[in-house]
Structure formats: structure tokens, C-alpha cells
C-alpha atoms as a PDB file:
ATOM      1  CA  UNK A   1      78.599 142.696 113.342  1.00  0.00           C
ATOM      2  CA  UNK A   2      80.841 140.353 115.800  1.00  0.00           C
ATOM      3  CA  UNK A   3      78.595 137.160 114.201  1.00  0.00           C
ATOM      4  CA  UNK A   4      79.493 138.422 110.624  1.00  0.00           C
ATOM      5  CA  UNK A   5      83.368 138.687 111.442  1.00  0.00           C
ATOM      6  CA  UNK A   6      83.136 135.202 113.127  1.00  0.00           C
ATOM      7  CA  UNK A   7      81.567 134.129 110.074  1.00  0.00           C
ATOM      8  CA  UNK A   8      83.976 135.388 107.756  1.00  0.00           C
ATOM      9  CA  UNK A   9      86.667 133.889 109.678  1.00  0.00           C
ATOM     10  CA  UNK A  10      85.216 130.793 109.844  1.00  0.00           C
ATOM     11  CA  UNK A  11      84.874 131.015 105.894  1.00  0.00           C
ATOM     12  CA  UNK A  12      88.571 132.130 105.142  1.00  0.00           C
ATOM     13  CA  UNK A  13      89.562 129.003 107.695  1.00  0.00           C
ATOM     14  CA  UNK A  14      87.677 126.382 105.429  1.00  0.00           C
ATOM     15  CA  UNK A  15      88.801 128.190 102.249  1.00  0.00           C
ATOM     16  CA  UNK A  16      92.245 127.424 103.168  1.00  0.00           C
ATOM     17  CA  UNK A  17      91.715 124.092 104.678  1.00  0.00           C
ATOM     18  CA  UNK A  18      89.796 123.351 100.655  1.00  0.00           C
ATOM     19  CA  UNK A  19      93.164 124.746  99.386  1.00  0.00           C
ATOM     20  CA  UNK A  20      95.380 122.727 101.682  1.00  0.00           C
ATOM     21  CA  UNK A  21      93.596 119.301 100.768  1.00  0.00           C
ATOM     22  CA  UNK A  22      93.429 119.873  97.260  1.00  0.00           C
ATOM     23  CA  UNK A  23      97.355 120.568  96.921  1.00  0.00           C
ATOM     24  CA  UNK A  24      98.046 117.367  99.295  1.00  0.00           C
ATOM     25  CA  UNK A  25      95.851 115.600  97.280  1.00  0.00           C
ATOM     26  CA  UNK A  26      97.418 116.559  93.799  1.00  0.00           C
ATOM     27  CA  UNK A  27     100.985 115.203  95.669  1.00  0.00           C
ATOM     28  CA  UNK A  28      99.350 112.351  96.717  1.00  0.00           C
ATOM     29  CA  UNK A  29      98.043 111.327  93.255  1.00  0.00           C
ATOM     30  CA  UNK A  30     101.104 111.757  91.652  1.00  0.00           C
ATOM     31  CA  UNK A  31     102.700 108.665  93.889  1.00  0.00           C
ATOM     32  CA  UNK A  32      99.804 106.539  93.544  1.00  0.00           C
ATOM     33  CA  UNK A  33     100.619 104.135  90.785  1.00  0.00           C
ATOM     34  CA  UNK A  34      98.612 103.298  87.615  1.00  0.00           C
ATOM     35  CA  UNK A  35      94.431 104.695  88.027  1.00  0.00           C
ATOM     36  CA  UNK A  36      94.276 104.703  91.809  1.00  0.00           C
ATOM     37  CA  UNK A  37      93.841 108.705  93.088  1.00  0.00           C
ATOM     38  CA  UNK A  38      93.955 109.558  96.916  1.00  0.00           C
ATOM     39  CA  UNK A  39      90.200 108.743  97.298  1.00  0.00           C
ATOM     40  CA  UNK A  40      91.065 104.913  96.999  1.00  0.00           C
ATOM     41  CA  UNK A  41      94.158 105.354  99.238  1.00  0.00           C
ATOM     42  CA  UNK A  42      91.717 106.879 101.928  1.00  0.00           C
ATOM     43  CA  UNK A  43      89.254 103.726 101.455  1.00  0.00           C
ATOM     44  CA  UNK A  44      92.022 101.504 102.503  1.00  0.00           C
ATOM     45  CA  UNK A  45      93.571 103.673 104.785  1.00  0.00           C
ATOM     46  CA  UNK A  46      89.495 103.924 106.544  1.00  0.00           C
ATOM     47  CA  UNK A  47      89.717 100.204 106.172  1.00  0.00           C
ATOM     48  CA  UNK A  48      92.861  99.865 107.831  1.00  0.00           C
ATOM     49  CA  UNK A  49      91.630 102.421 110.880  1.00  0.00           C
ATOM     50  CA  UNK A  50      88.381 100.394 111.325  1.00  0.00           C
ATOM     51  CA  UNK A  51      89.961  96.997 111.472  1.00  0.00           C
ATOM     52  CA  UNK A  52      87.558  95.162 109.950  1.00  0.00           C
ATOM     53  CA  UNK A  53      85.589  94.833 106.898  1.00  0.00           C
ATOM     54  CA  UNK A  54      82.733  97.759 106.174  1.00  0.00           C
ATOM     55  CA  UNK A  55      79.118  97.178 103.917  1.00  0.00           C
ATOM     56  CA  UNK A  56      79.829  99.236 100.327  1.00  0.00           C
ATOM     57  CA  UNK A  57      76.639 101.198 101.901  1.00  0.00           C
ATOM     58  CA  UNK A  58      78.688 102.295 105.225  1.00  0.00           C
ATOM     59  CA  UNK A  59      81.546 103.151 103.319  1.00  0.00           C
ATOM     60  CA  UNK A  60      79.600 105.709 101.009  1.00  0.00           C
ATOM     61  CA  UNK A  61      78.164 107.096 103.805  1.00  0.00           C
ATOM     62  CA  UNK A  62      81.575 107.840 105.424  1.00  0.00           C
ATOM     63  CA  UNK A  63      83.093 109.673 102.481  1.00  0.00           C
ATOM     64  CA  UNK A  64      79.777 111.314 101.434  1.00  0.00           C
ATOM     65  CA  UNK A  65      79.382 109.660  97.818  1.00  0.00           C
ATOM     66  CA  UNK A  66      76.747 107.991  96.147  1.00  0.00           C
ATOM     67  CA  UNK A  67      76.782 104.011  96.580  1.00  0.00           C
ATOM     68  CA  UNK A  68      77.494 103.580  92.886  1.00  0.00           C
ATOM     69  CA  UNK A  69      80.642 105.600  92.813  1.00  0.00           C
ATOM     70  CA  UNK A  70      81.947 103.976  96.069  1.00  0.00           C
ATOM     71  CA  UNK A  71      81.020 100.210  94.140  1.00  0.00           C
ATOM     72  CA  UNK A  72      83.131 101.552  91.593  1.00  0.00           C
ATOM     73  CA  UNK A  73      86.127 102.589  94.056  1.00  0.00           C
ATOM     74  CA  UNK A  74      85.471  99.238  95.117  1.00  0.00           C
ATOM     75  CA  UNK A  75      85.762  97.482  92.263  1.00  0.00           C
ATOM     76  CA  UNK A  76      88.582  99.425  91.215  1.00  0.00           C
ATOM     77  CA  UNK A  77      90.589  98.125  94.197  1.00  0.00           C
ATOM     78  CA  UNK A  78      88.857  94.915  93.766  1.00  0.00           C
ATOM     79  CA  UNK A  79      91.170  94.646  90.685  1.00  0.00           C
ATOM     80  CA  UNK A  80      94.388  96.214  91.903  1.00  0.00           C
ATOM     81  CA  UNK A  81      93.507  92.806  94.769  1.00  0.00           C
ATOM     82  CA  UNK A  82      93.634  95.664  97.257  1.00  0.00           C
ATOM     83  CA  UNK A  83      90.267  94.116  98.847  1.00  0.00           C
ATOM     84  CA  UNK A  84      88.543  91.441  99.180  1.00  0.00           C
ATOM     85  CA  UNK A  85      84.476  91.398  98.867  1.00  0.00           C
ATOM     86  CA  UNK A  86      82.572  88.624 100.645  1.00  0.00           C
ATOM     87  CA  UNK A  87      79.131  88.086 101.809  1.00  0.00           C
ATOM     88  CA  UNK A  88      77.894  89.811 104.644  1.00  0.00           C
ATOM     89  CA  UNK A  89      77.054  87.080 107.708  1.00  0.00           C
ATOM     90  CA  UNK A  90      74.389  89.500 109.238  1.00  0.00           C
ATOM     91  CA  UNK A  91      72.818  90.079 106.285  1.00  0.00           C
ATOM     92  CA  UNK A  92      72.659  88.241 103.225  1.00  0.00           C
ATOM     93  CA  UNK A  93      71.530  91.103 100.821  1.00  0.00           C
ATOM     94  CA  UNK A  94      74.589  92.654 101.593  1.00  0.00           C
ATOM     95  CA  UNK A  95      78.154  92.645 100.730  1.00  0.00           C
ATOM     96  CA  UNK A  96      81.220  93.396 103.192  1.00  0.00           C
ATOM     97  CA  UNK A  97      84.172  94.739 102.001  1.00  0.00           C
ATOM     98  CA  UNK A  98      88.029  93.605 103.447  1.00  0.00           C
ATOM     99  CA  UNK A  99      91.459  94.817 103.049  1.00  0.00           C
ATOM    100  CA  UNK A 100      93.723  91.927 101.849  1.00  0.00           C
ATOM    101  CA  UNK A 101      96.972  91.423 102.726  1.00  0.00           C
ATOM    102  CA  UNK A 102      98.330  92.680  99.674  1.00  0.00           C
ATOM    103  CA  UNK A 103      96.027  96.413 100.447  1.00  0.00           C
ATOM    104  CA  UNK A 104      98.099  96.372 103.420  1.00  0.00           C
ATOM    105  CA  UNK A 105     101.426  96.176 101.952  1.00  0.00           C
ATOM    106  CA  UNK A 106      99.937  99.323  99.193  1.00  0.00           C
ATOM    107  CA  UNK A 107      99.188 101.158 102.167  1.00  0.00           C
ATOM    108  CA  UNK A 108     102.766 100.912 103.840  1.00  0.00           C
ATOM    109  CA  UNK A 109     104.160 101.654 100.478  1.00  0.00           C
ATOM    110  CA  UNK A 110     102.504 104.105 100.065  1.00  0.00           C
ATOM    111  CA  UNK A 111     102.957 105.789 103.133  1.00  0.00           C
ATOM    112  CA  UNK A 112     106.852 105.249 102.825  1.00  0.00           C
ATOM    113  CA  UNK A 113     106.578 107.142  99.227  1.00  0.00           C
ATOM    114  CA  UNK A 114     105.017 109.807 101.003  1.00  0.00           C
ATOM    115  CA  UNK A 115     107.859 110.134 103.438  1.00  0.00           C
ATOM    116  CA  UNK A 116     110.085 112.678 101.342  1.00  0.00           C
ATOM    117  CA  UNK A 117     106.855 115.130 100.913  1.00  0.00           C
ATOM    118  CA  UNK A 118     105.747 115.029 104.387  1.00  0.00           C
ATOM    119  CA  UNK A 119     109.272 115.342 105.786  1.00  0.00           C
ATOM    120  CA  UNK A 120     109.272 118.423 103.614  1.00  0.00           C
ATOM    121  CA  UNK A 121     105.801 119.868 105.149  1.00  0.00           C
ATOM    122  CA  UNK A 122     107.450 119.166 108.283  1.00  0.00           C
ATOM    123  CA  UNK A 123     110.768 121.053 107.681  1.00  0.00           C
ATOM    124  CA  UNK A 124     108.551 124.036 106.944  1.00  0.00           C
ATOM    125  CA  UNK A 125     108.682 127.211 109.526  1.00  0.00           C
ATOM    126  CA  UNK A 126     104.672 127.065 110.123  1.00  0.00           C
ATOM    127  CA  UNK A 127     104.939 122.967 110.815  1.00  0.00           C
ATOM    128  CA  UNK A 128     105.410 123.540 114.949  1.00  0.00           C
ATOM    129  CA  UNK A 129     102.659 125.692 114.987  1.00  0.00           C
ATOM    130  CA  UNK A 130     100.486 123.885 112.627  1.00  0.00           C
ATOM    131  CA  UNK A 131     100.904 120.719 114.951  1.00  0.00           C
ATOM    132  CA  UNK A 132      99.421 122.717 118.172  1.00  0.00           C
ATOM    133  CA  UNK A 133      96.403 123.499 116.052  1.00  0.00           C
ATOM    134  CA  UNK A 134      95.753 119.776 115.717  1.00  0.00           C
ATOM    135  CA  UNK A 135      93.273 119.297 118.991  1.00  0.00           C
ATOM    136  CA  UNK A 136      91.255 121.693 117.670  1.00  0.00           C
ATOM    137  CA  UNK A 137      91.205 120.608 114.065  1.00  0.00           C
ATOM    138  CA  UNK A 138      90.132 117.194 115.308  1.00  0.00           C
ATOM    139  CA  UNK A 139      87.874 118.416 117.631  1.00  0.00           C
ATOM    140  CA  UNK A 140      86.081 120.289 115.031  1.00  0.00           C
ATOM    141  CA  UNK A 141      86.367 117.601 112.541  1.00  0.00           C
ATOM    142  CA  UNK A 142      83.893 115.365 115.011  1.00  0.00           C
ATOM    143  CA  UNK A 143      81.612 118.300 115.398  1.00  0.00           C
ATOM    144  CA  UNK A 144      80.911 118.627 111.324  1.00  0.00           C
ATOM    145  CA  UNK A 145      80.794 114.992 111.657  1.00  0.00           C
ATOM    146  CA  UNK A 146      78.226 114.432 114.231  1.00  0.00           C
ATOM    147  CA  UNK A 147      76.056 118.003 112.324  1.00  0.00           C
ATOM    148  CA  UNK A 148      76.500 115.793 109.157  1.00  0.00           C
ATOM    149  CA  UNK A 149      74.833 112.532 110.820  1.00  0.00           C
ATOM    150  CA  UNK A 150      72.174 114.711 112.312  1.00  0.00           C
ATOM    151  CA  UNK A 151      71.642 116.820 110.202  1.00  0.00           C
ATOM    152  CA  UNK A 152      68.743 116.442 107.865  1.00  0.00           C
ATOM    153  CA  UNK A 153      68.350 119.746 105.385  1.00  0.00           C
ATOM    154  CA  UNK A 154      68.799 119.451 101.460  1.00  0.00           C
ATOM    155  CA  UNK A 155      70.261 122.417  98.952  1.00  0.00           C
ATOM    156  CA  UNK A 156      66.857 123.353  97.577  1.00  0.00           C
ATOM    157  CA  UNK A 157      66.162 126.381  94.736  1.00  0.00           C
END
């Protein structure tokens, strides 16, 4: 009975971490200007993290999409000139995919538009408490990660 309340638990915690992601999204998207939605905002920001250019292959792997919709991302910001695409040196067959100079400067405006909301998250009574809970969010974040590399089984019916 323990397992099942455990279970439950952990259920409730990802229904409200869904919830939470799906608001912050729908503020996010509301800043972005013209087509662009959070999901190319976290390419570059991934981009920008890494440091160096990624294979339109890697990147679909890290946000768990098909390659086709991440060449379309891609070609989205391609347009915007929020990347650069260029032959990969390892591997002809392949493409690699940089941030431009011009993705950074989105990514700092972007960031600075999203200063009044998150100064507003922080202002909120649960913020100081939310922050303490951060280790552990992060430190479950690279478990799921590292079950999702490993991890092998398909939805099947």
C-alpha cells in the first residue's frame, strides 16, 4: 500500500510539474515575436548551453521529436537567421547546426522580456521554498534523463 501512495505522489508531482510548464510556456509564447513558440527559444537556448554547433539528429534526440519536426524548427530559425547550418567536418552526410550572432542577441532579448514575468514568479510567497527544491528537481531531471537513454521499451496495444 506504501508503493501505491509513493506512486500517487509521484503522479500528482509530475501532474503539476505538466501544469507548471504548460502555463510558463503559454507566457513565454506570448513574448516570442512573429511564429517562433518556446520550443525554438529552447533550441537556441540548448545551443547556447552546449557551446557549439549540434547534428539536426542530436538535437531531436535531446528534445524527444522526430528528425523532421526538429529540420523544420531548424529551418524555421534558419529564416529568422537565428542559426547557421554548415557541413559537418566529421561526417559529410551530415549537417551541423550553429547559433549566429544574431540567435545570440534573440536569446538575450528574450531573456530581458522575460524579466517582468519571472520577477513576478519570484515575488511570489512559494518562490523561497520553490528554490530549495531545485537540487532535487535537477537531480531527478538527470535520472529520467539517463532512464530515457537507456531505456529501450515502446507503448505497445
Amino acid at each position: 500500500m506504501q508503493r501505491d501512495g509513493a506512486a500517487q505522489q509521484a503522479f500528482l508531482l509530475f501532474k503539476e510539474i505538466t501544469i507548471l510548464s504548460q502555463l510558463a510556456a503559454a507566457e513565454f509564447n506570448r513574448m516570442l515575436p512573429g511564429s517562433l513558440h518556446v520550443s525554438h527559444f529552447s533550441i537556441i537556448e540548448h545551443l547556447t548551453r552546449c557551446g557549439h554547433g549540434q547534428t539536426p539528429q542530436d538535437l531531436a534526440r535531446v528534445f524527444q521529436m522526430s528528425k523532421q519536426n526538429m529540420t523544420n524548427s531548424i529551418a524555421q530559425l534558419r529564416n529568422y537567421g537565428f542559426v547557421e547550418v554548415h557541413n559537418n567536418p566529421n561526417d559529410g552526410r551530415s549537417k551541423i547546426v550553429r547559433l549566429t550572432e544574431d540567435g545570440h542577441a534573440f536569446r538575450n532579448q528574450a531573456m530581458t522580456a522575460l524579466v517582468p514575468m519571472l520577477s513576478d514568479v519570484a515575488a511570489h510567497d512559494a518562490f523561497a521554498e520553490l528554490t530549495h527544491a531545485l537540487p532535487a528537481l535537477q537531480t531527478l531531471r538527470e535520472f529520467l534523463d539517463a532512464r530515457r537513454q537507456s531505456d529501450t521499451r515502446t507503448w505497445s496495444t
